[in-house]
C-alpha atoms as a PDB file:
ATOM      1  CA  UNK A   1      64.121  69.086  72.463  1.00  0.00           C
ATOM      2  CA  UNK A   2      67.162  66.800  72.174  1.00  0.00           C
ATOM      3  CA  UNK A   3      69.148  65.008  74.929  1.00  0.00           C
ATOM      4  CA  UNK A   4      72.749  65.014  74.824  1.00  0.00           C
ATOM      5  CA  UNK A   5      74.689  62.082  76.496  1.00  0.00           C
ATOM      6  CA  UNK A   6      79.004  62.888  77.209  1.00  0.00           C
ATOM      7  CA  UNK A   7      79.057  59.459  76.728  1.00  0.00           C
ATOM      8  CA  UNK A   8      82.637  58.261  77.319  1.00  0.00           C
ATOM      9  CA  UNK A   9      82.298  57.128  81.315  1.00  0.00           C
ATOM     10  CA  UNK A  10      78.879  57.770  81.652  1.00  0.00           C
ATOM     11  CA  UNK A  11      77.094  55.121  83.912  1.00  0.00           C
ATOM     12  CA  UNK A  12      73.613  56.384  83.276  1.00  0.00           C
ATOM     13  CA  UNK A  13      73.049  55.746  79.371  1.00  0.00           C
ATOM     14  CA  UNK A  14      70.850  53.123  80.006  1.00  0.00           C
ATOM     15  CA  UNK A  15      68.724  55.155  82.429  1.00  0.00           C
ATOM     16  CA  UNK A  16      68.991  57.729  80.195  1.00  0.00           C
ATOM     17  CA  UNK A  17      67.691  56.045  77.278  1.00  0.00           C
ATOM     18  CA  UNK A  18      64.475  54.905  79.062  1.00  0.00           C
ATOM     19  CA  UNK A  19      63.883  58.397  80.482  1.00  0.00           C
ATOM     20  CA  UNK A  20      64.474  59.370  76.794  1.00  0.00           C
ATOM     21  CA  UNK A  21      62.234  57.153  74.937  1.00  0.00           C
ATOM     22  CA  UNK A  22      59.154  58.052  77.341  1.00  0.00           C
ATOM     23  CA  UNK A  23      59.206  61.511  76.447  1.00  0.00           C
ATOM     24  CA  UNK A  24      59.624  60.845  72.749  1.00  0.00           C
ATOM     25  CA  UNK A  25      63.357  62.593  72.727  1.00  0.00           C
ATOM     26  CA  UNK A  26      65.754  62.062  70.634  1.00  0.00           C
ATOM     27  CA  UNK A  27      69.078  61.130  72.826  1.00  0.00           C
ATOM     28  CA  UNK A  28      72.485  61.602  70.695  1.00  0.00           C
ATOM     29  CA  UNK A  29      75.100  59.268  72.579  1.00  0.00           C
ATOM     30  CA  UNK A  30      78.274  60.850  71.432  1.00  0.00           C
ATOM     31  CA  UNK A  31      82.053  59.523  71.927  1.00  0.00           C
ATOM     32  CA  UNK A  32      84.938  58.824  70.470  1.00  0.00           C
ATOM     33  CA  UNK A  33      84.103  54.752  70.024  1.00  0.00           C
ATOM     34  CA  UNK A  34      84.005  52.018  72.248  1.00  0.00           C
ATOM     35  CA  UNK A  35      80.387  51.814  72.565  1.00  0.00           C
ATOM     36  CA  UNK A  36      77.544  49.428  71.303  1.00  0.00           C
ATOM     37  CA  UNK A  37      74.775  51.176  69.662  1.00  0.00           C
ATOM     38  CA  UNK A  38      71.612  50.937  70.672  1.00  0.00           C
ATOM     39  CA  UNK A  39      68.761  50.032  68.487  1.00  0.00           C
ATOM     40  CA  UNK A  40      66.507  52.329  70.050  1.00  0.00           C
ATOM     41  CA  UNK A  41      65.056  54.470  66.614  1.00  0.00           C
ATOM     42  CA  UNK A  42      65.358  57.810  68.899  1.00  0.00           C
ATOM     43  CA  UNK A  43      68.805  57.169  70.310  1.00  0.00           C
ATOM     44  CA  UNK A  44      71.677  58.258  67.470  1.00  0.00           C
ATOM     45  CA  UNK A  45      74.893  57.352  68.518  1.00  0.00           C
ATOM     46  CA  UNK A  46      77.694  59.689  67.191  1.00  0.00           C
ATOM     47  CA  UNK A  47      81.162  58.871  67.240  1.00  0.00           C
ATOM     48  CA  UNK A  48      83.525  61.598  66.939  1.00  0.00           C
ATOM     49  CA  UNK A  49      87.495  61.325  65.876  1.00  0.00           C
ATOM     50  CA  UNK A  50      90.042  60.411  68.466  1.00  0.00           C
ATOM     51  CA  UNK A  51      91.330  64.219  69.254  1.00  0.00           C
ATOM     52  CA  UNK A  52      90.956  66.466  72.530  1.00  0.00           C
ATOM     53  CA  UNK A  53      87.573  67.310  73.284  1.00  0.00           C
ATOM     54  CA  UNK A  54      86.476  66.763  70.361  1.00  0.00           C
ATOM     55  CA  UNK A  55      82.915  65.025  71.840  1.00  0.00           C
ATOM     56  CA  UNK A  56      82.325  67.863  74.443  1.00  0.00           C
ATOM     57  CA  UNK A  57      82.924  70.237  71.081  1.00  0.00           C
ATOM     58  CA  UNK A  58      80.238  68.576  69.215  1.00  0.00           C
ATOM     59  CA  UNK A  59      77.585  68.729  71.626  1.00  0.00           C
ATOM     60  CA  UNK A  60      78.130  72.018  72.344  1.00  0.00           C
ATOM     61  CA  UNK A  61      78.083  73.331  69.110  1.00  0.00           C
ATOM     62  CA  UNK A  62      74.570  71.637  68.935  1.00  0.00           C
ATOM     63  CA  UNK A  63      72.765  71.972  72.008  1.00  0.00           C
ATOM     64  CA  UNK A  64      70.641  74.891  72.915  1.00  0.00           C
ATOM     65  CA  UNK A  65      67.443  76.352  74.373  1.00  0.00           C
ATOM     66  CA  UNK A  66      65.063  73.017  75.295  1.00  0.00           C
ATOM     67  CA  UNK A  67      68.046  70.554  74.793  1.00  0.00           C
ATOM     68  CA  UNK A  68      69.181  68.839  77.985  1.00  0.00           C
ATOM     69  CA  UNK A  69      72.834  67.967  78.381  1.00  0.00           C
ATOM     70  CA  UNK A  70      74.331  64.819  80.891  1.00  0.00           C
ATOM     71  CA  UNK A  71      78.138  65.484  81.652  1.00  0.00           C
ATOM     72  CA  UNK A  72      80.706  65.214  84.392  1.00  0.00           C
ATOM     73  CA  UNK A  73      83.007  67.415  82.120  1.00  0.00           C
ATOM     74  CA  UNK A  74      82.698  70.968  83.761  1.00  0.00           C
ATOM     75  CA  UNK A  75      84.417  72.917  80.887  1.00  0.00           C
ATOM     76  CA  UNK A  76      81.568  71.359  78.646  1.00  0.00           C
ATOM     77  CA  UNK A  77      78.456  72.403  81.249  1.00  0.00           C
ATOM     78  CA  UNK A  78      79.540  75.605  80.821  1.00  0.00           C
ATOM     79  CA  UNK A  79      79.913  75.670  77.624  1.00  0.00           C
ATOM     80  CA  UNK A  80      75.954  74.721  77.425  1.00  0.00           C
ATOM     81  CA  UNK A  81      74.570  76.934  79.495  1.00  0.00           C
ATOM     82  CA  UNK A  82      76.038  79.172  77.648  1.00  0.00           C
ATOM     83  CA  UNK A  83      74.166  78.381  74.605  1.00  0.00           C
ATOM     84  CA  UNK A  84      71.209  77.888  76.886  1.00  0.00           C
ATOM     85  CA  UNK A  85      70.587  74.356  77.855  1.00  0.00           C
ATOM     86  CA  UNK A  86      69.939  72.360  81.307  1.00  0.00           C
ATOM     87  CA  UNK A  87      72.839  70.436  82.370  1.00  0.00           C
ATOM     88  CA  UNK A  88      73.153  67.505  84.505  1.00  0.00           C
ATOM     89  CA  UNK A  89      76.010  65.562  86.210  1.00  0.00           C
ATOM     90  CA  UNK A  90      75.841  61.595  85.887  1.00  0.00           C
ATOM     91  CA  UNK A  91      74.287  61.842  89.694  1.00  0.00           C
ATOM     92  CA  UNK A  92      71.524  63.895  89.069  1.00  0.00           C
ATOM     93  CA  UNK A  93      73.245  67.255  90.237  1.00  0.00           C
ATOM     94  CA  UNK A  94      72.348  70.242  88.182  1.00  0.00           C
ATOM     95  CA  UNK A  95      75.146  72.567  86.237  1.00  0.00           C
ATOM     96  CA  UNK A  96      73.361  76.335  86.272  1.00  0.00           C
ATOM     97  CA  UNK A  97      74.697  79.813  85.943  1.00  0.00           C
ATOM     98  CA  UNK A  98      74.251  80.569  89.385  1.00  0.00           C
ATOM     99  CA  UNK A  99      77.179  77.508  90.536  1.00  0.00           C
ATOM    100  CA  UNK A 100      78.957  76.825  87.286  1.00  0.00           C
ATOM    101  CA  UNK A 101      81.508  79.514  88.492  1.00  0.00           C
ATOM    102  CA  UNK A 102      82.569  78.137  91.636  1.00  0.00           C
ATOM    103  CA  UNK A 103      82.451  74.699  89.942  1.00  0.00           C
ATOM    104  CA  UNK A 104      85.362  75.093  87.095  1.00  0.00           C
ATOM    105  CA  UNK A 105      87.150  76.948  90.341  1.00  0.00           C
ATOM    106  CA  UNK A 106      87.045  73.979  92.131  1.00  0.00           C
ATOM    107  CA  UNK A 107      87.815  72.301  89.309  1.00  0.00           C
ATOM    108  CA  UNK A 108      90.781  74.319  88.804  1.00  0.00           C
ATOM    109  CA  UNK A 109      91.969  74.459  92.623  1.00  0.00           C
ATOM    110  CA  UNK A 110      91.774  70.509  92.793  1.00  0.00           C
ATOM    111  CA  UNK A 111      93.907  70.460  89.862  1.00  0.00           C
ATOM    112  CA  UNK A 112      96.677  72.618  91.075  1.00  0.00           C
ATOM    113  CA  UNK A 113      96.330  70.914  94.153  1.00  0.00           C
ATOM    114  CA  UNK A 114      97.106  67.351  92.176  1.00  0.00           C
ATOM    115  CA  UNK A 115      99.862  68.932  90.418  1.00  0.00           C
ATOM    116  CA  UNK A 116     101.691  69.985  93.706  1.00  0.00           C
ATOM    117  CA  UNK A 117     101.831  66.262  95.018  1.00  0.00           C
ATOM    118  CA  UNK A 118     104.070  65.148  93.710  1.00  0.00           C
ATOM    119  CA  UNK A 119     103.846  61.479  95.646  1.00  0.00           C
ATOM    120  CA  UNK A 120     100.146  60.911  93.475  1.00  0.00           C
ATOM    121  CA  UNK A 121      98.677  60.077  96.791  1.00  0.00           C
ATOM    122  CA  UNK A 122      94.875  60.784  97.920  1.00  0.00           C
ATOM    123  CA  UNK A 123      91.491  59.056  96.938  1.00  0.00           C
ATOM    124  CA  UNK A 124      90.014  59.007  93.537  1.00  0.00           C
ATOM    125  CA  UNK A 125      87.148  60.747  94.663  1.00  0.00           C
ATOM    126  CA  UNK A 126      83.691  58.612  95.930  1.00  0.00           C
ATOM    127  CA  UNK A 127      82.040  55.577  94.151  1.00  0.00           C
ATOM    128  CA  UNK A 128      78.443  55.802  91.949  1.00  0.00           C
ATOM    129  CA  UNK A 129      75.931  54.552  94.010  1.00  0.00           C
ATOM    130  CA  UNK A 130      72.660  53.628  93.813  1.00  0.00           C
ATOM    131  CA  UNK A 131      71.357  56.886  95.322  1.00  0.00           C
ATOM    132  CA  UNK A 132      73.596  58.746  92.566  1.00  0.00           C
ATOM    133  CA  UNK A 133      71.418  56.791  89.926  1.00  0.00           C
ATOM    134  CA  UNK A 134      67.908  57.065  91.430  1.00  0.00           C
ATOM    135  CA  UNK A 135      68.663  61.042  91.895  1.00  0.00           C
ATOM    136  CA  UNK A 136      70.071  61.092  88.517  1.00  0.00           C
ATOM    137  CA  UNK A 137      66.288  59.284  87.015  1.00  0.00           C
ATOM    138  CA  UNK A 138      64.313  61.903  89.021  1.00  0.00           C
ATOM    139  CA  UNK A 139      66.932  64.943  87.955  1.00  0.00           C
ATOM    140  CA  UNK A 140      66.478  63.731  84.302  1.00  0.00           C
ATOM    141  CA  UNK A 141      62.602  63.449  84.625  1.00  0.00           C
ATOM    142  CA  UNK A 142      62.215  66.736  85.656  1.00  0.00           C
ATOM    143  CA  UNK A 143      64.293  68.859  83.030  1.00  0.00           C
ATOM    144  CA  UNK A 144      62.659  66.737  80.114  1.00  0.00           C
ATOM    145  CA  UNK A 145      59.619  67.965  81.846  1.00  0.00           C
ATOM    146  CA  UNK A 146      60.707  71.108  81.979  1.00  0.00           C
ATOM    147  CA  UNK A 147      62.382  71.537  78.050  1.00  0.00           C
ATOM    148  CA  UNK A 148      58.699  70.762  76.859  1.00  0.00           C
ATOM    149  CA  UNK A 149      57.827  73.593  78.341  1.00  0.00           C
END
């Protein structure tokens, strides 16, 4: 059982790494730079060339079957449930196969929708609140719980 942090604009690493740590996982923050390590002996944090996806590519060529995965990328939750992970959002919303369909369509849809304005205007979606963070802790509790099996 690993934990897999998308850790370029992730608010929860902290969180994460305490949720982490009580279980005895080991949590693999992985970016392309920027980031302090942590000293943590069960947090590893990977930094991955400057390039295109090149984080979301490394975790999922690594994650799997017990692993649990923390993104915002949608492209990359699919990706691991594919390989057979849990995947959460930063706000403690779960990825699954049953709504990761209808989320890269979304996904897709808001994009051509951003494309067609060509004025830029319209919000930059809602703020991370403390609600976003406490249902993230309880979201992250359970599917640790959970990958031990």
């Amino acid at each position: 059982m690993s934990l897999y942090i998308d850790a370029d604009a992730c608010p929860v690493k902290d969180e994460a790494e305490r949720v982490a740590t009580r279980h005895r996982c080991v949590m693999y923050v992985v970016s392309n730079g920027g980031l302090r390590p942590s000293r943590n002996p069960l947090v590893e944090t990977v930094i991955v060339p400057d390039g295109p996806d090149v984080a979301d590519m490394w975790i999922a060529e690594r994650c799997g079957p017990g692993d649990v995965v923390v993104t915002g990328d949608i492209p990359l939750a699919a990706k691991c449930i594919e390989a057979g992970a849990q995947v959460l959002r930063h706000n403690g919303e779960r990825f699954t196969a049953a709504n990761i369909g209808q989320q890269l369509a979304m996904r897709d849809l808001m994009a051509d929708l951003r494309a067609a304005n060509p004025l830029g205007s319209g919000g930059s979606g809602k703020g991370f609140t403390k609600a976003d963070r406490s249902r993230f802790l309880g979201a992250l509790e359970q599917a640790l719980r959970q990958a031990k099996g």
